[in-house]
Protein backbone atom coordinates (compact mmCIF):
# COMPACT_ATOMS: atom_id res chain seq x y z
CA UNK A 1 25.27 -25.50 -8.55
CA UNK A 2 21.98 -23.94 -7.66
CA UNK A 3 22.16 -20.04 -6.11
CA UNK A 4 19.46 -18.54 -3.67
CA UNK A 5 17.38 -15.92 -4.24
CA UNK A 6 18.15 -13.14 -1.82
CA UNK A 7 16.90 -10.32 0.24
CA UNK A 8 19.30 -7.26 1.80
CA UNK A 9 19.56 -7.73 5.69
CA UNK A 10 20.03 -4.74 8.08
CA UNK A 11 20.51 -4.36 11.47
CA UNK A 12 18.19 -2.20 13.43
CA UNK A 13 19.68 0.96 14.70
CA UNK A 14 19.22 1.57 18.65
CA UNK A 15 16.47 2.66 20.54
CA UNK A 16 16.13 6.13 21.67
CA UNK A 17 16.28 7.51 24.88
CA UNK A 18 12.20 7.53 26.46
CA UNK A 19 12.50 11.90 26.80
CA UNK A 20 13.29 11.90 23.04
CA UNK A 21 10.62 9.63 22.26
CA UNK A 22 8.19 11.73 24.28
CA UNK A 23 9.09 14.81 22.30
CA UNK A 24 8.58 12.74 19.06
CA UNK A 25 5.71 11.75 19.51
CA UNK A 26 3.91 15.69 20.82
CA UNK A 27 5.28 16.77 17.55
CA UNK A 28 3.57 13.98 15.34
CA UNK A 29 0.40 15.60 17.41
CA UNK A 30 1.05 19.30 16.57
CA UNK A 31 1.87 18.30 13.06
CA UNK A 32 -1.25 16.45 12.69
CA UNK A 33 -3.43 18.67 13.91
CA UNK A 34 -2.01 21.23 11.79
CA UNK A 35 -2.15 19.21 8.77
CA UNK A 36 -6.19 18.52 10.16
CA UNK A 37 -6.60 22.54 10.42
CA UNK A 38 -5.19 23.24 7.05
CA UNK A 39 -7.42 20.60 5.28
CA UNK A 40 -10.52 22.23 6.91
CA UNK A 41 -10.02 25.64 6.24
CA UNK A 42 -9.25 24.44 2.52
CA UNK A 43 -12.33 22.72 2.41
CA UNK A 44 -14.06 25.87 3.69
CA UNK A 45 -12.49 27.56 0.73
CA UNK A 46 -13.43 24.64 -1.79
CA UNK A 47 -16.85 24.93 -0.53
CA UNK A 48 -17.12 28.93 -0.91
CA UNK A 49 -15.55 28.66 -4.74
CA UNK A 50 -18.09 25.96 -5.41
CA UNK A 51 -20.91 28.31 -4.73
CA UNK A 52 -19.76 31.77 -5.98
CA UNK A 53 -19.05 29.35 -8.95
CA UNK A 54 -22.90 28.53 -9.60
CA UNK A 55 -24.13 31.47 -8.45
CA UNK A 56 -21.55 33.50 -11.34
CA UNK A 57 -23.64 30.94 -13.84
CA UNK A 58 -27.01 31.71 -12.85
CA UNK A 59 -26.44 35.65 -12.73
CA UNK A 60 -24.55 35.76 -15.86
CA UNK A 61 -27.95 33.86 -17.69
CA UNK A 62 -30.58 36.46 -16.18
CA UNK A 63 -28.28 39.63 -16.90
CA UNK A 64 -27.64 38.09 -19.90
CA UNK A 65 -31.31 38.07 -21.34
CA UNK A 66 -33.77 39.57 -19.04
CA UNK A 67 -33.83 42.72 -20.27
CA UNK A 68 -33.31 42.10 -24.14
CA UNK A 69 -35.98 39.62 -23.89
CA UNK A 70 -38.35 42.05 -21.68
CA UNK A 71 -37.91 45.54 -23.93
CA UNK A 72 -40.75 46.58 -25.80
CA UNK A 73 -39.84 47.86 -29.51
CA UNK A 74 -41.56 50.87 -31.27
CA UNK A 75 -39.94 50.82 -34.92
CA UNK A 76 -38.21 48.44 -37.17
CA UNK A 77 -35.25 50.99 -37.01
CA UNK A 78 -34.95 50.63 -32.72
CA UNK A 79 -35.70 47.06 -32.87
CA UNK A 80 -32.41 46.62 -35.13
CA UNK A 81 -30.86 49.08 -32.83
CA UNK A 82 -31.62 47.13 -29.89
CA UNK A 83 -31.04 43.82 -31.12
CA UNK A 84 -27.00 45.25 -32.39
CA UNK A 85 -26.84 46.19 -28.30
CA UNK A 86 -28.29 43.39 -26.61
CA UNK A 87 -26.14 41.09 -29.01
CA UNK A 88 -23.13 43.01 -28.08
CA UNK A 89 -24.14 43.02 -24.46
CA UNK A 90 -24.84 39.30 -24.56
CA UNK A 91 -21.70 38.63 -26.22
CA UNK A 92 -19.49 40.92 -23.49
CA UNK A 93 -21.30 39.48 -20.27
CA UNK A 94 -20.99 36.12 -21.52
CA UNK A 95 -16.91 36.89 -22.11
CA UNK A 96 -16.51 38.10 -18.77
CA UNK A 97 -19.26 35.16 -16.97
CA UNK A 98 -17.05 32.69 -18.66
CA UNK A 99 -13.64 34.41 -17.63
CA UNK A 100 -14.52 34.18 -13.83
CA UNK A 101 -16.16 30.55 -14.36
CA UNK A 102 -12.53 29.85 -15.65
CA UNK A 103 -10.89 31.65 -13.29
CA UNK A 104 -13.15 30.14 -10.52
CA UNK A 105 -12.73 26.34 -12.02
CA UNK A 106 -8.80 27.02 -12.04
CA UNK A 107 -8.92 27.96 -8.43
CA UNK A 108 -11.25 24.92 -7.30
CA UNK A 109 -8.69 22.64 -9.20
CA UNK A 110 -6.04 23.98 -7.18
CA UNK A 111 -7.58 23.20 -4.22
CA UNK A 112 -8.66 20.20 -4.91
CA UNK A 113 -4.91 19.08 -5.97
CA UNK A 114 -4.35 20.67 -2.46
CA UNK A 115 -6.53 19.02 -0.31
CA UNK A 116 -5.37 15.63 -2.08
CA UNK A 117 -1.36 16.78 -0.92
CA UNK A 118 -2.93 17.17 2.39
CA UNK A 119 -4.95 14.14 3.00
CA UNK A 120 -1.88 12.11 1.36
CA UNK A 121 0.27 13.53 4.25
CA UNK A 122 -2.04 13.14 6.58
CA UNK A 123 -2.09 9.45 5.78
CA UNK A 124 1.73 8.97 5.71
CA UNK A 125 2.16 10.64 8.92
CA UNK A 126 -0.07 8.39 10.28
CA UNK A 127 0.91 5.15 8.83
CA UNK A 128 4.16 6.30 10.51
CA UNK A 129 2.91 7.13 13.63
CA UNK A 130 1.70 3.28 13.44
CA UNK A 131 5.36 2.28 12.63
CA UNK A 132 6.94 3.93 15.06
CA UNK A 133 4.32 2.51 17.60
CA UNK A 134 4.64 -0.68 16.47
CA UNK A 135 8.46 -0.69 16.35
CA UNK A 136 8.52 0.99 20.19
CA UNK A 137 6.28 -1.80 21.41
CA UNK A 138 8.10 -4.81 19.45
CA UNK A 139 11.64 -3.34 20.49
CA UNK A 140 13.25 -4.29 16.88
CA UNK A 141 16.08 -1.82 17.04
CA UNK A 142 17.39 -3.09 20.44
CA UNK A 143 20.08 -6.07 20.45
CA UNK A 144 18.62 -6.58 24.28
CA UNK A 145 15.65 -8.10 22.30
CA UNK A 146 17.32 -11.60 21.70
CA UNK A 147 18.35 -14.21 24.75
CA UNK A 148 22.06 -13.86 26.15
CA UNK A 149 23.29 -16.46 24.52
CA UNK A 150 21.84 -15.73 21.03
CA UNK A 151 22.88 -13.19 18.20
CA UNK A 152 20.55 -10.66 16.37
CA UNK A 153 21.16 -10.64 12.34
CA UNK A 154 18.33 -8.80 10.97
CA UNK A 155 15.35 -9.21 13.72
CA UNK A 156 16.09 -12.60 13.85
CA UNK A 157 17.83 -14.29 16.29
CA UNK A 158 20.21 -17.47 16.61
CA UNK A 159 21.23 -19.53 18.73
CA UNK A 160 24.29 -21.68 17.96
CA UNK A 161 25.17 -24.73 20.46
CA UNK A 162 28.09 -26.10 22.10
CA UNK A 163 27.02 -29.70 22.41
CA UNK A 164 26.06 -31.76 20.34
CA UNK A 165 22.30 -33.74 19.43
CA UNK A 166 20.86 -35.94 16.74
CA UNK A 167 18.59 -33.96 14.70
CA UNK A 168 15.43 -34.58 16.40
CA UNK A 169 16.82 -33.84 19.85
CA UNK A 170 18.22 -30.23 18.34
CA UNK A 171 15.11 -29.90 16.76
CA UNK A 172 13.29 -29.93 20.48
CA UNK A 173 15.64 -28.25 22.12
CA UNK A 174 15.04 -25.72 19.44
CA UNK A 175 11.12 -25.65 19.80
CA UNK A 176 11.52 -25.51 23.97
CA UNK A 177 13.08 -21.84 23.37
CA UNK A 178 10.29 -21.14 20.89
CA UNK A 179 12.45 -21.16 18.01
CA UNK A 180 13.25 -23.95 15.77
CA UNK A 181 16.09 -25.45 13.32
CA UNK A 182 16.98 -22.86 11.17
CA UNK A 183 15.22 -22.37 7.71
CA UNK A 184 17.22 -20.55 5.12
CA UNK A 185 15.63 -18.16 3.15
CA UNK A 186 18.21 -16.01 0.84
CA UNK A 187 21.68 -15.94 -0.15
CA UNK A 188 22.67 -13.73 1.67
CA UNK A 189 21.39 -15.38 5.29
CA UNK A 190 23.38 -18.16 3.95
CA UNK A 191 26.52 -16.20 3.51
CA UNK A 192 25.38 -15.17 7.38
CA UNK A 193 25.34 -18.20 9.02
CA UNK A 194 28.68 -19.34 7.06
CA UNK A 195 30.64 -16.64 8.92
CA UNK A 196 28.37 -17.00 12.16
CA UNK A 197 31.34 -18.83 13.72
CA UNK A 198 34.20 -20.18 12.00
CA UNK A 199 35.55 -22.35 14.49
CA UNK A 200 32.42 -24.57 14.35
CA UNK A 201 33.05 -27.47 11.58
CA UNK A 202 29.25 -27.90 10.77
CA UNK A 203 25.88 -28.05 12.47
CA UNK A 204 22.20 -28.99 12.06
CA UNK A 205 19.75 -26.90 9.80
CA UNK A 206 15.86 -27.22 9.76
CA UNK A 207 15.84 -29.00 6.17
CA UNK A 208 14.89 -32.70 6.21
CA UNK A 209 12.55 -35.09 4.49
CA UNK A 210 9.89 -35.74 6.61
CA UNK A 211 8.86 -39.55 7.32
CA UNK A 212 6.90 -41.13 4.73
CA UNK A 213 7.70 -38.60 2.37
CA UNK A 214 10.71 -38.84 -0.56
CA UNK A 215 10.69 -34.24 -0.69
CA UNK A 216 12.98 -32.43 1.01
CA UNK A 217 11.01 -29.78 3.47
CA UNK A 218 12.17 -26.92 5.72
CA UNK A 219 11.04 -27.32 9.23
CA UNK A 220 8.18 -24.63 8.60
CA UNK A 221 6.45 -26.64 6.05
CA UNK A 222 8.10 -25.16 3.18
CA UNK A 223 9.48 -27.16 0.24
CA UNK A 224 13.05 -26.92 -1.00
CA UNK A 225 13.47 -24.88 -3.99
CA UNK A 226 16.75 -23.28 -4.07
CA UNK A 227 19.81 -24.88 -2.47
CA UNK A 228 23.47 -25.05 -1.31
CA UNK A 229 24.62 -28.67 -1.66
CA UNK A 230 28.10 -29.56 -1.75
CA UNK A 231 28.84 -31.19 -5.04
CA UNK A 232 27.63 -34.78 -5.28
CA UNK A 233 25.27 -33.94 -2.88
CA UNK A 234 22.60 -35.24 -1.76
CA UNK A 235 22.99 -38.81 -2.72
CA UNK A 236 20.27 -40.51 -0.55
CA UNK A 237 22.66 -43.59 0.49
CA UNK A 238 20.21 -46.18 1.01
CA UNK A 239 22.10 -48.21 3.23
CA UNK A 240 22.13 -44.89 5.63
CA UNK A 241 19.20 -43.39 5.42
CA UNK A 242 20.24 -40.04 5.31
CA UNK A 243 17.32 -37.70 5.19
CA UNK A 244 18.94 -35.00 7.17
CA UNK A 245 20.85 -31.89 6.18
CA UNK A 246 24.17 -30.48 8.14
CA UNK A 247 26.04 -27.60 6.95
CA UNK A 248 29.92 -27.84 6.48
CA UNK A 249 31.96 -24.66 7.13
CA UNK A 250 34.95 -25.87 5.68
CA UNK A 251 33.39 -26.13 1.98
CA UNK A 252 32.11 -22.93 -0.20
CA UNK A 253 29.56 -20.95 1.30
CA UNK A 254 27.37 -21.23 -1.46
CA UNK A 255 27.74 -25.14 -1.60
CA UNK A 256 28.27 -26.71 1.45
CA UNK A 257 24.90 -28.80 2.84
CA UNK A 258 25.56 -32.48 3.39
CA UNK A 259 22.76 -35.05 4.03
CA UNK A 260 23.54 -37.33 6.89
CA UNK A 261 21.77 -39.65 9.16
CA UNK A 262 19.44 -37.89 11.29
CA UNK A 263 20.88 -40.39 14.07
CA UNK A 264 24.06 -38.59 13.64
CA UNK A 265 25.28 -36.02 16.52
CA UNK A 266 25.83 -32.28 15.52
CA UNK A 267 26.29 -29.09 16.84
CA UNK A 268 22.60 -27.16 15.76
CA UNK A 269 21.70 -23.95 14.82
CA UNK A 270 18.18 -22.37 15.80
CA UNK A 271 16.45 -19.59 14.85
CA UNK A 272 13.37 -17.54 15.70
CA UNK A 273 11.68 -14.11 14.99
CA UNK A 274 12.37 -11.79 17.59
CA UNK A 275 10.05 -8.91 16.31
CA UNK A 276 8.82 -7.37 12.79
CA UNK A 277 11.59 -5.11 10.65
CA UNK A 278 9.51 -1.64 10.03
């Protein structure tokens, strides 16, 4: 028996009152322009470091040898003299040029690893702000969202029926609510629709094989690649054509999809996207 691949599904929580929504969103504001204020004054900073930084290495090269180069020697005695000091001299200034160019280049790193923390948060915040936008305008975490009638597992919404249709006929009643027969996707939706009611002895799904065709495709277009058919199933019987799929409730909930003739009348299940999980 073939398994489905799965994905975790979680209910939205419920929407917030509008006041606390209002308040949410003029602190995302302060925050961000905050966050905005700190990265310029950093940048300020960065900017200052840069230049005391070049202009430690140009002073440090004129002090350096301007006036050793520039001194006018009398005797061979002096000019050893003054070549001993202006080495020495060299040697210090360059020691203490090349302590503050270190100390300056350890400071400019720091702010640079700064300004990165900054613009990173400044970039989450706002892909959250988007979220939260996005989720306020779609209404995901409200259970509202779906038709009376139909039940919200994991922004998706489905409909279950009393009566019963062939196939087809579910299938447009399906498409009139903008939904359609349901396709399943995971495991665990599986396992979801098993225990959506147990009183209900089995019902249409979106998986058929489409006319002039031998595959068997999801509603959507998608092709069949993992499955849940009851044992011996599906055997195709020629003599009753039976290229669609039911699901039995009283068989595992891992294997229990029957093909059947598409003529047959069922109870249906649709199913359609109510909104996008954030």
């Amino acid at each position: 028996m073939q398994q489905i691949e799965m994905a975790d599904y979680v209910n939205e929580r419920p929407r917030r009152e509008q006041k606390r929504r209002g308040d949410t969103t003029q602190t995302e504001r302060r925050l961000c322009h905050l966050l905005f204020l700190g990265f310029g004054v950093l940048f300020i900073i960065q900017a200052i470091l840069n230049i005391s930084l070049r202009l430690t290495l140009y002073s440090s090269k004129d002090s350096t040898y301007s006036n050793c180069n520039a001194t006018d020697f009398r005797d061979q005695n002096q000019v050893k003299e003054e070549e001993n000091y202006c080495e020495k001299k060299k040697s210090g200034e360059y020691n203490r040029s090349q302590d503050r160019i270190n100390a300056l280049t350890r400071d400019n790193s720091r702010l640079e690893n700064r300004i990165t923390e900054l613009t990173n948060k400044i970039k989450n915040l706002e892909e959250e702000r988007v979220r939260l936008k996005l989720r306020e305008l779609s209404g995901c975490s409200s259970s509202q969202q779906c038709p009376a009638g139909w039940r919200l597992i994991n922004c998706r919404c489905y409909f279950l029926s009393t009566e019963k249709k062939t196939w087809m006929d579910s299938r447009i009643y399906c498409l009139s609510k903008d939904a359609d027969l349901v396709v399943i996707n995971s495991e665990e939706e599986q396992k979801s629709l098993y225990r959506l009611n147990g009183n209900v002895p089995a019902y249409w799904i979106g998986l058929h094989v489409p006319t002039g065709s031998t595959r068997w495709k999801w509603v959507d277009g998608s092709a069949l690649t993992k499955s849940s058919w009851m044992p011996g199933q599906p055997n195709r019987n020629p003599m009753k054509v039976e290229d669609c799929v039911t699901m039995y409730l009283f068989y595992p909930e891992l294997a229990n999809w029957h093909d059947i003739p598409c003529s047959t009348k069922q109870r249906w299940l649709c199913e359609k996207d109510q909104c996008s999980c954030l």
